[in-house]
Structures are given as structure tokens and as C-alpha cells.
Protein backbone atom coordinates (compact mmCIF):
# COMPACT_ATOMS: atom_id res chain seq x y z
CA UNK A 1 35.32 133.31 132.66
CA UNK A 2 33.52 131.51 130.14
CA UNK A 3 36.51 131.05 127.64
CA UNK A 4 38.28 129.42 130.77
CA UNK A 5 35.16 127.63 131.38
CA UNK A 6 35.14 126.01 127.88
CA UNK A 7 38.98 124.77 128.03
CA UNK A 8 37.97 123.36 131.10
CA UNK A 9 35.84 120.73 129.30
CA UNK A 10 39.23 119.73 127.26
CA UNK A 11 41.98 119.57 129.67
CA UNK A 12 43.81 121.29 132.50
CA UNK A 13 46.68 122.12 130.29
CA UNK A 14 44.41 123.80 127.80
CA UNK A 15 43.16 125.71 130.79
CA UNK A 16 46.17 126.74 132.56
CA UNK A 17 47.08 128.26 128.68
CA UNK A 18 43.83 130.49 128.04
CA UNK A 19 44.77 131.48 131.98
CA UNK A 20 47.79 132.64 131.30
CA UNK A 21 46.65 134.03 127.97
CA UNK A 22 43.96 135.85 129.77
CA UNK A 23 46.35 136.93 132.24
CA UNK A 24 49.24 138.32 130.00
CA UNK A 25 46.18 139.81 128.28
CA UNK A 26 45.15 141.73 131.06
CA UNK A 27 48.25 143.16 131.85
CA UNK A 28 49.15 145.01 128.74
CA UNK A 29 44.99 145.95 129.05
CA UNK A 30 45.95 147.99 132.21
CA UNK A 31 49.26 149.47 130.77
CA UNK A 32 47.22 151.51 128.41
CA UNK A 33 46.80 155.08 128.18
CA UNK A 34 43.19 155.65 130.51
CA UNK A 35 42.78 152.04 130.73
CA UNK A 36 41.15 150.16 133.75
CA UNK A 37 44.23 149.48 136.16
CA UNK A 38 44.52 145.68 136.54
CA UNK A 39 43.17 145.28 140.13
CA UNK A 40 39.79 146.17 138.55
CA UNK A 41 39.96 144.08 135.25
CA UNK A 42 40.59 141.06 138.29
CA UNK A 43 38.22 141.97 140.76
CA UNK A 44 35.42 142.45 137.91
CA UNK A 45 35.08 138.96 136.97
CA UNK A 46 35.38 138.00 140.48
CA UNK A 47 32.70 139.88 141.47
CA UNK A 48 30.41 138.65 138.76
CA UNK A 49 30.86 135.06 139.70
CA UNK A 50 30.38 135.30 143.09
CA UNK A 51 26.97 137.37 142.97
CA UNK A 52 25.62 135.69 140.27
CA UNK A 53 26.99 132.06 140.41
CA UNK A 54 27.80 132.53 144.33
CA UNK A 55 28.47 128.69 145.48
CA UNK A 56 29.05 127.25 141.69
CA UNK A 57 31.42 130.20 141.32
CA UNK A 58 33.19 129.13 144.71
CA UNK A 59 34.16 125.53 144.04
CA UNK A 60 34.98 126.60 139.94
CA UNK A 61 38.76 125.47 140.89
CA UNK A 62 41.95 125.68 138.42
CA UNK A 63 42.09 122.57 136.81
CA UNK A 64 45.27 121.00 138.14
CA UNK A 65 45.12 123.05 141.62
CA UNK A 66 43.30 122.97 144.41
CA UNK A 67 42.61 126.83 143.94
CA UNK A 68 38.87 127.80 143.01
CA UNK A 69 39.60 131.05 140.18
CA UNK A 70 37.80 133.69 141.77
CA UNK A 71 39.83 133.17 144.98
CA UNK A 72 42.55 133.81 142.56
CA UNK A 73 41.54 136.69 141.16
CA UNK A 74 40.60 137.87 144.60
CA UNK A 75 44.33 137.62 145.57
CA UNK A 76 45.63 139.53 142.14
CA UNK A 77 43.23 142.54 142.69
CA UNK A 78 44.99 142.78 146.06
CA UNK A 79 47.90 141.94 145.58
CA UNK A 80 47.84 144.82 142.48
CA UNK A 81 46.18 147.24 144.13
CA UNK A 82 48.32 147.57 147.56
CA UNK A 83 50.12 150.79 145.76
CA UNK A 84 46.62 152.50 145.87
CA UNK A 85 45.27 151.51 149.36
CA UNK A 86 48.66 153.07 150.51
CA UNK A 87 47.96 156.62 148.69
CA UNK A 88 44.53 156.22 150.52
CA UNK A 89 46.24 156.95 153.81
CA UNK A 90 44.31 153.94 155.31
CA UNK A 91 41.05 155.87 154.98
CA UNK A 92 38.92 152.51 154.63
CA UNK A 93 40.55 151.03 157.85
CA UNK A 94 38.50 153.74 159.83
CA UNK A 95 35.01 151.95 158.05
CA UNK A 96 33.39 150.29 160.65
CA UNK A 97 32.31 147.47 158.17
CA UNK A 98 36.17 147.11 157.52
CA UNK A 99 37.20 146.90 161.09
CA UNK A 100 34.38 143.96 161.24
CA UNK A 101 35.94 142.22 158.62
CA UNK A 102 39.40 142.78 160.05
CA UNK A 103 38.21 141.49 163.36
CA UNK A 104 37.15 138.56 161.54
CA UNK A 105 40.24 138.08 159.56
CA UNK A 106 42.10 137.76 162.68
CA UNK A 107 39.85 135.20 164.41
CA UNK A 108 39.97 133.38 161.36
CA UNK A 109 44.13 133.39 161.29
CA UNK A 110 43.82 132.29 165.23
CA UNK A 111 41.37 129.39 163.83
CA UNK A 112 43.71 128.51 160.81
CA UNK A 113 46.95 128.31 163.20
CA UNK A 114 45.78 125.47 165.27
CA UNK A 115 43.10 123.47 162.64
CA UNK A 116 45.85 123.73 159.73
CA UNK A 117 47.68 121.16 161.68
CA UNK A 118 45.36 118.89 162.57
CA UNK A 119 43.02 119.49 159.05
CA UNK A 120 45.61 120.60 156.25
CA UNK A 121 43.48 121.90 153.29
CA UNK A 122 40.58 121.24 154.22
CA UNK A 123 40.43 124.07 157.08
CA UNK A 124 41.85 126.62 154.11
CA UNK A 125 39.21 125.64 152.10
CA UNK A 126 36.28 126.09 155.04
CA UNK A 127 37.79 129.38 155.81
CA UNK A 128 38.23 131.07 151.97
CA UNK A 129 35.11 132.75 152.14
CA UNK A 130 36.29 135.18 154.87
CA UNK A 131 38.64 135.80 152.22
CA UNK A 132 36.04 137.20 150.36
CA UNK A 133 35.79 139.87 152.24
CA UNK A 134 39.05 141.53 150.65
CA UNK A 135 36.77 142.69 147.63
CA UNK A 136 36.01 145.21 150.08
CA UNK A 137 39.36 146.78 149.37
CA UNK A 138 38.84 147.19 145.64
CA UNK A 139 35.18 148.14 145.99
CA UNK A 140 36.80 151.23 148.36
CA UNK A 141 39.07 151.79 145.70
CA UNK A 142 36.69 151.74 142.88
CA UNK A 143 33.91 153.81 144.57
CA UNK A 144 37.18 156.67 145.18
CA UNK A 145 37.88 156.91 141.68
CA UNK A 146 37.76 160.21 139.84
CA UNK A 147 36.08 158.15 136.91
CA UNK A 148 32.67 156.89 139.07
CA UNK A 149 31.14 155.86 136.06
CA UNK A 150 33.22 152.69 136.05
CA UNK A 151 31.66 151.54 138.87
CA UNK A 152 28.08 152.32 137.71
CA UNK A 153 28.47 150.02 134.84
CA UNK A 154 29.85 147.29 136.79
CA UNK A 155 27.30 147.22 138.76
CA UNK A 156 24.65 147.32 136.21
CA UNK A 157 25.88 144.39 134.28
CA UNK A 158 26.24 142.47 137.83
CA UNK A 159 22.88 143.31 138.95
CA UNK A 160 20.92 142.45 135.52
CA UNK A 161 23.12 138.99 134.89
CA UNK A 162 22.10 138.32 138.56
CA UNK A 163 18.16 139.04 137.11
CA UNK A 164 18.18 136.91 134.06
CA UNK A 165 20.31 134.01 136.15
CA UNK A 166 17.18 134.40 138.52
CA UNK A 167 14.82 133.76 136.20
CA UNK A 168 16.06 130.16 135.70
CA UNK A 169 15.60 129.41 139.44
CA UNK A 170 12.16 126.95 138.79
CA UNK A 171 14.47 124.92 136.20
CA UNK A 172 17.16 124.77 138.95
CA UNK A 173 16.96 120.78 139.46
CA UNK A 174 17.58 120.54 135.47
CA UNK A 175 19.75 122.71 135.69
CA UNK A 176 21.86 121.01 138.42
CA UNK A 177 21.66 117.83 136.99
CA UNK A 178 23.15 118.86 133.25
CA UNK A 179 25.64 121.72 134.81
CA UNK A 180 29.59 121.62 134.38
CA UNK A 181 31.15 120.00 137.46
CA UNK A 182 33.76 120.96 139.43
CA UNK A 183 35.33 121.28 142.73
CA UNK A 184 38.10 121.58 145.35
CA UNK A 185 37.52 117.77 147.22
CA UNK A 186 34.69 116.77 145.02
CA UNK A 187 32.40 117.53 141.57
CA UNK A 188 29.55 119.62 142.46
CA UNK A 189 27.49 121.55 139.81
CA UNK A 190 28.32 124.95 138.86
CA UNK A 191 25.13 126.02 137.64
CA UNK A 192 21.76 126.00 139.44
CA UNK A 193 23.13 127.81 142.90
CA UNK A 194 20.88 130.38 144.32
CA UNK A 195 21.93 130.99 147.52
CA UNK A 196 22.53 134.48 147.74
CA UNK A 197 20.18 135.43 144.87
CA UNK A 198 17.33 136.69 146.53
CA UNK A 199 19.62 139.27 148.46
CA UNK A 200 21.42 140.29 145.44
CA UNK A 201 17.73 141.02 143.66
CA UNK A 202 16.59 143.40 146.90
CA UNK A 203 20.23 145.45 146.27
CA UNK A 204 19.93 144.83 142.69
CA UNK A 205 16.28 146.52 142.92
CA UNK A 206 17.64 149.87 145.08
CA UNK A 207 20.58 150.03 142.48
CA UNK A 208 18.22 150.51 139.93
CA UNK A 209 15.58 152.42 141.64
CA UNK A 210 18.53 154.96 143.00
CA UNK A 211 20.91 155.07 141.16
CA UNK A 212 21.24 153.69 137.82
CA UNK A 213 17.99 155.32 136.91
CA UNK A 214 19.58 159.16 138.02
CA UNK A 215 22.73 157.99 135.33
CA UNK A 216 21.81 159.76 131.70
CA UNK A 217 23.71 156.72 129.85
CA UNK A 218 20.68 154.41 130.76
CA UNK A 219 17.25 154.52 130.08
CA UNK A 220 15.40 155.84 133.12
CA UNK A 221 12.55 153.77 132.22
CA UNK A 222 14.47 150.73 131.96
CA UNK A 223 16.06 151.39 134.74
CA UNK A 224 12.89 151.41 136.90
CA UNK A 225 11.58 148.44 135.49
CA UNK A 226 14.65 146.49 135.88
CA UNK A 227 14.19 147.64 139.85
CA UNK A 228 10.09 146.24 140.28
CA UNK A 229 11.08 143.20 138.18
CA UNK A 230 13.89 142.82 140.34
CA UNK A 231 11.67 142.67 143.70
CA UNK A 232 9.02 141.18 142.69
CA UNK A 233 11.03 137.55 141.31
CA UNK A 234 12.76 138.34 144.60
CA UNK A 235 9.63 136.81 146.18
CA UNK A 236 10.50 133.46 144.41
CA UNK A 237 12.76 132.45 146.61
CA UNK A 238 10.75 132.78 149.98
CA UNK A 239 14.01 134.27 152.19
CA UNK A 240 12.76 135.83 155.49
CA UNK A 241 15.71 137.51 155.70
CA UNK A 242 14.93 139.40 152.45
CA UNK A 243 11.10 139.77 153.42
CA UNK A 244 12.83 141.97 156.94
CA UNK A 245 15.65 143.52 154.77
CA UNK A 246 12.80 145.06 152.42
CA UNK A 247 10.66 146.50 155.31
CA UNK A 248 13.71 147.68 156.42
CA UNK A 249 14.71 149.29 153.69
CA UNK A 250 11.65 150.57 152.55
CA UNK A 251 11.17 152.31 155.97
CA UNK A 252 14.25 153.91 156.24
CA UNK A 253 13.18 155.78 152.47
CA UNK A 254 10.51 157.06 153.67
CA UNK A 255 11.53 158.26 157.04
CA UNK A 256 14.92 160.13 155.26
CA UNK A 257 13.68 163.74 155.00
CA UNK A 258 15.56 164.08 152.11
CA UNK A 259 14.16 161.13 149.74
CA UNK A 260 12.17 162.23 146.51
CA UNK A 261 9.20 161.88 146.61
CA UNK A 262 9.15 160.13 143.42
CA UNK A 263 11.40 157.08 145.29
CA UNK A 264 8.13 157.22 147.43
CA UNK A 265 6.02 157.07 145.03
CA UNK A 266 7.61 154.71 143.17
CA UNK A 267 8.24 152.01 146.23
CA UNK A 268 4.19 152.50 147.05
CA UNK A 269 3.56 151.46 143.09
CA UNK A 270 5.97 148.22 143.18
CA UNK A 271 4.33 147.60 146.78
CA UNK A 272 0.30 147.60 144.51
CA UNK A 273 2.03 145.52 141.98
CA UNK A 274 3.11 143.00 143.92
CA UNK A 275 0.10 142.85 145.36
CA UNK A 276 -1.62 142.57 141.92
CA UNK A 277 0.07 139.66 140.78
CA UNK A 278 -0.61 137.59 143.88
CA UNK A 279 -4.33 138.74 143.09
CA UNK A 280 -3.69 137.65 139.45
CA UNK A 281 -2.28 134.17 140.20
CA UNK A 282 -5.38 133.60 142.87
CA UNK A 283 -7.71 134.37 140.51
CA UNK A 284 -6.29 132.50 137.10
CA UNK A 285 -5.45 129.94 139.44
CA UNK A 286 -1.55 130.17 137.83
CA UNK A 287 1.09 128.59 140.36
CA UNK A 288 4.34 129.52 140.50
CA UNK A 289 6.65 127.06 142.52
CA UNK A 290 8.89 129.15 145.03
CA UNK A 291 12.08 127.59 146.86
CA UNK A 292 9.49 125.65 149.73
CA UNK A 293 6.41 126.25 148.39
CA UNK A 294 3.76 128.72 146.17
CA UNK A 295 4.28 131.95 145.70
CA UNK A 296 1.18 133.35 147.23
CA UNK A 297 -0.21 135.90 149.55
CA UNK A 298 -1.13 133.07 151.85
CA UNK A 299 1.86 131.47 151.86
CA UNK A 300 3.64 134.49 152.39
CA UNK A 301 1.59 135.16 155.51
CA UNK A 302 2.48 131.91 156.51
CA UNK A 303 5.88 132.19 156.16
CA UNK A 304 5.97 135.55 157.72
CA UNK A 305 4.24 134.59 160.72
CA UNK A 306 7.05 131.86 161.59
CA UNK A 307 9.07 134.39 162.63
CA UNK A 308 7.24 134.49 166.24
CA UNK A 309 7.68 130.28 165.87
CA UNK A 310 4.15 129.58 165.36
CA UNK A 311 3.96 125.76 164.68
CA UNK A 312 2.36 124.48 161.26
CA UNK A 313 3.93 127.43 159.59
CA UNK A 314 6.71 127.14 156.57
CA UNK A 315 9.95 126.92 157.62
CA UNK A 316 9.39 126.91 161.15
CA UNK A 317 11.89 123.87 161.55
CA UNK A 318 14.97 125.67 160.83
CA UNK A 319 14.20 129.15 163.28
CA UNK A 320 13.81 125.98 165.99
CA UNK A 321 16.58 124.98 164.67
CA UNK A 322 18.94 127.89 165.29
CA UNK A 323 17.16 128.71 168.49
CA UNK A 324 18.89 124.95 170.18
CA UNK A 325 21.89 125.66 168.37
CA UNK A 326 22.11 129.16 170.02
CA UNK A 327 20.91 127.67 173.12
CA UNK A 328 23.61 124.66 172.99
CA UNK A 329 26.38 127.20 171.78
CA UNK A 330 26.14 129.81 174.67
CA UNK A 331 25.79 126.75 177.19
CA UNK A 332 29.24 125.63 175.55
CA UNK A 333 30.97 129.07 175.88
CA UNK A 334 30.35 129.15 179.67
CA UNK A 335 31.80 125.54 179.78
CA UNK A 336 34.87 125.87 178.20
CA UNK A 337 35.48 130.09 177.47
CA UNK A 338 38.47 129.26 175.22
CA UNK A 339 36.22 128.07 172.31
CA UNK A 340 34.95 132.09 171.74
CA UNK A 341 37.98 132.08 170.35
CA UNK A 342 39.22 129.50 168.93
CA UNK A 343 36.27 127.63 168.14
CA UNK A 344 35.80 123.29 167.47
CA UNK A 345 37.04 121.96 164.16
CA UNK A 346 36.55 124.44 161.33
CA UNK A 347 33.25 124.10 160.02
């Protein structure tokens, strides 16, 4: 990804070479004897991009297409690794979380077949991230493998790029403003997204905690710290989502009979430090700039307690927000039934 992303600054015809390069490349890679088969040397770099990157990673197109490159590599892990989902029997069809994402696939086809028409690209382009969900396949595949470790490792280099990418979040307008552009329609920045980040941190922080940190190739120490770090900058970006996902999570460990008791243990000392810094930066009067306002204990309140829509609280506005647009959408589905299915426009 970053070779293609510096032939990109020269031309598209430098580009579409180091592709194809990269590509023929890859191949003989996954005609070796052991090696990686080449669904999984695609869907790696894919996956990278998306969690780390996530929106600048989305609109990274081909130079010369109208085709962003993970989207691409997407469709070759697929496309490669249809001989395997067929020795699976179909085994991940019978996932719930598949049948979702089937379910959605389908509405989404429905969608495409009538806004295609009327939109052309543009409703292809609105409607790629469902496509997304087709990593789902290779992650079934990968997690299946006799040789687990494979998967271990991927995640850990996903999960600590995704750290260290986080870290740059309070330089994100500088960041913005001097990234690479690029896009399907129009330039947008690649660098300085973090809208999934906070997410990725919480499952970056129970990766670590459970299971990179049982794995005798890493350092169990580092492993652990990598985990509190991991939460604790999760804070930076103020997500109420992440704030329930965490209580969530952290209540379902210690209601599971069969958690250690050093996972306990271990959750109840990130819990004190968390609490410890927001005591630090009170007292040494250090401010840290979140994504709407200081990371603080009070602000966290705050934010916490717009949940129940208590005006004057932080990001009140947009649970309002949602609330009419619920509101206004279940009014319009007893109107007119047919758009539960086939929806207005494509956005």
C-alpha cells in the first residue's frame, strides 16, 4: 500500500505498473510451498487500510478508475477464495452475523436495481461499504485455518498501527490539510480520518488483554500494556457508543464464570488508571483536547449524562437529532410501506 501510494504522486501509469507488479508478485507468493494462499496476502492489506485509515482508505481510488484499492482487493480475496468457502460446506452461512449481512446484501441489490438507473455510479459508490462486509468471508476462513497463528499476527500488527495512527488524532487538522488527496468524485484527504478509531482501540484493547498476551511469541507484558494504553487514548475521542460498548464488555467478563481472575484483576487496574490520569490532568492543570471537548472526568460525566437528553450537555444535539429522524422515518414507513424496502435515493 504505501509503494502504490508513492507512484500515485507520479502518475496513474506508474501506478497501474507497481499494481500489477504487486499483483504478479503476489501470485507466485501464494504458489509457494506453505505460503499464505493469495486470498489472505489480498484481504491483509485490505484490512489494514480500512481499520486504520477507515474513510481515507475508502476513497484511496486506482488512479485512472473509479475503483477505490481496497474495494479491489476486497473482490480478489473473494473472488480467490470461493474454492475454500465451498470445502467449508457453507458452515459460515449458518452465523447469524452472516445471515445479517446477507439480508443486507440483498436489500442493498433491491436498492441498486432501481437507483442505478436513475443515479449511475454514484449509487455504487454510496452502497460499496456493504461490500465490506465480504471480509467476513476471509476472516471465517482465516480463523478455520490449521495454522491460527496467522491470524494472531495479523491482528497484532492491525491493532498496534491502529494505536500509533491514534496517537496523531490532536494533529488531525494538520494532518488533513498536508495529507495525499484522492477520491472517487472528488480529492479528499487520506490521512487524518478517525472515524472508526475509537472502536477499533476498545477491540484492539480485549485483543491484547485476551489474547495476544496468552500467545508465547509476544511479550506478555507488552501485550498488557499495549491493551490499558489502548483504552485509555480510547477516551480521546469522546464516542458514547464506545463509553456503552466498554461497560458492556467489561460486565459480561466479570459475570462469565469462567474468566481468570487475573482478566478481573487486570480490567479493575486499567479502570484506577484511568481514573488516575483524569486526577493527574486536574491537578497539573494539563489539557488534552478530545474530538468536542477536554478529556476530563467532568466532561465525561457530561457527556455521559446526554444519553437521557439532558439539555446543556455535550453532544446532546445530535441524540435530538436522531430521535426526529427516527420519529420522521417511522411516520414515513406508515405513509408509503414500499420505502422499508426500497428506500429514497441512495444515501
Amino acid at each position: 500500500c504505501v509503494v502504490i501510494g508513492v507512484a500515485a504522486a507520479f502518475n496513474s501509469e506508474v501506478t497501474l505498473l507497481v499494481v500489477g507488479l504487486l499483483a504478479a508478485l503476489a501470485i507466485f507468493a501464494s504458489r509457494r510451498e506453505n505460503a499464505a494462499p493469495l486470498w489472505l496476502i489480498s484481504i491483509a492489506p485490505a484490512l489494514l487500510a480500512l481499520v486504520v485509515l477507515n474513510a481515507g482508505a475508502a476513497n484511496f481510488v486506482i488512479p485512472g478508475t473509479p475503483l477505490p484499492l481496497v474495494h479491489a482487493l476486497l473482490a480478489i480475496s473473494v473472488l480467490t477464495s470461493l474454492s475454500a468457502l465451498r470445502a467449508d460446506d457453507g458452515a459460515i452461512v449458518r452465523e447469524p452475523i452472516a445471515l445479517l449481512w446477507i439480508g443486507t446484501l440483498c436489500l442493498t441489490l433491491l436498492h441498486l436495481s432501481l437507483d442505478v438507473v436513475e443515479h449511475g455510479y454514484w449509487a455504487i459508490r454510496d452502497a460499496l461499504f456493504v461490500f465490506e462486509g465480504v471480509a467476513m468471508l476471509s476472516g471465517w476462513l482465516l480463523a478455520a485455518r490449521p495454522r491460527r497463528p496467522d491470524l494472531t499476527k495479523l491482528l497484532y500488527a492491525v491493532f498496534t498501527l491502529n494505536f500509533m495512527y491514534a496517537l496523531s488524532a490532536p494533529a488531525g487538522a494538520y494532518i488533513r490539510t498536508h495529507s495525499p488527496m484522492s477520491g472517487v468524485f472528488q480529492p479528499v484527504p487520506i490521512l487524518g480520518n478517525y472515524a472508526h478509531t475509537a472502536s477499533m482501540l476498545l477491540v484492539g484493547s480485549l485483543f491484547f488483554a485476551l489474547i495476544a498476551s496468552a500467545d508465547e511469541r509476544f511479550p506478555r507484558w507488552l501485550s498488557l500494556t499495549m491493551g490499558a494504553c489502548s483504552l485509555v487514548v480510547s477516551f480521546v475521542f469522546q464516542e458514547r457508543a464506545v463509553y456503552i460498548a466498554l461497560a458492556a464488555c467489561l460486565l459480561l467478563l466479570m459475570l462469565i464464570r469462567s474468566t481468570k481472575t487475573w482478566v478481573r484483576a487486570y480490567y479493575v487496574g486499567v479502570a484506577f488508571l484511568v481514573v488516575l490520569v483524569f486526577v493527574l490532568a486536574a491537578l497539573t492543570g494539563i489539557q488534552v483536547q478530545g474530538r468536542i471537548g477536554p478529556v476530563s472526568a467532568d466532561f465525561l460525566i457530561s457527556h455521559l449524562a446526554s444519553l437521557s437528553l439532558a439539555p446543556d450537555t455535550p453532544g446532546v444535539g445530535t441524540l435530538r437529532t436522531r430521535a426526529d429522524m427516527t420519529a420522521e422515518a417511522l411516520a414515513l414507513w406508515q405513509r408509503t410501506p414500499s420505502t422499508t424496502a426500497i428506500g429514497i435515493g441512495f444515501g
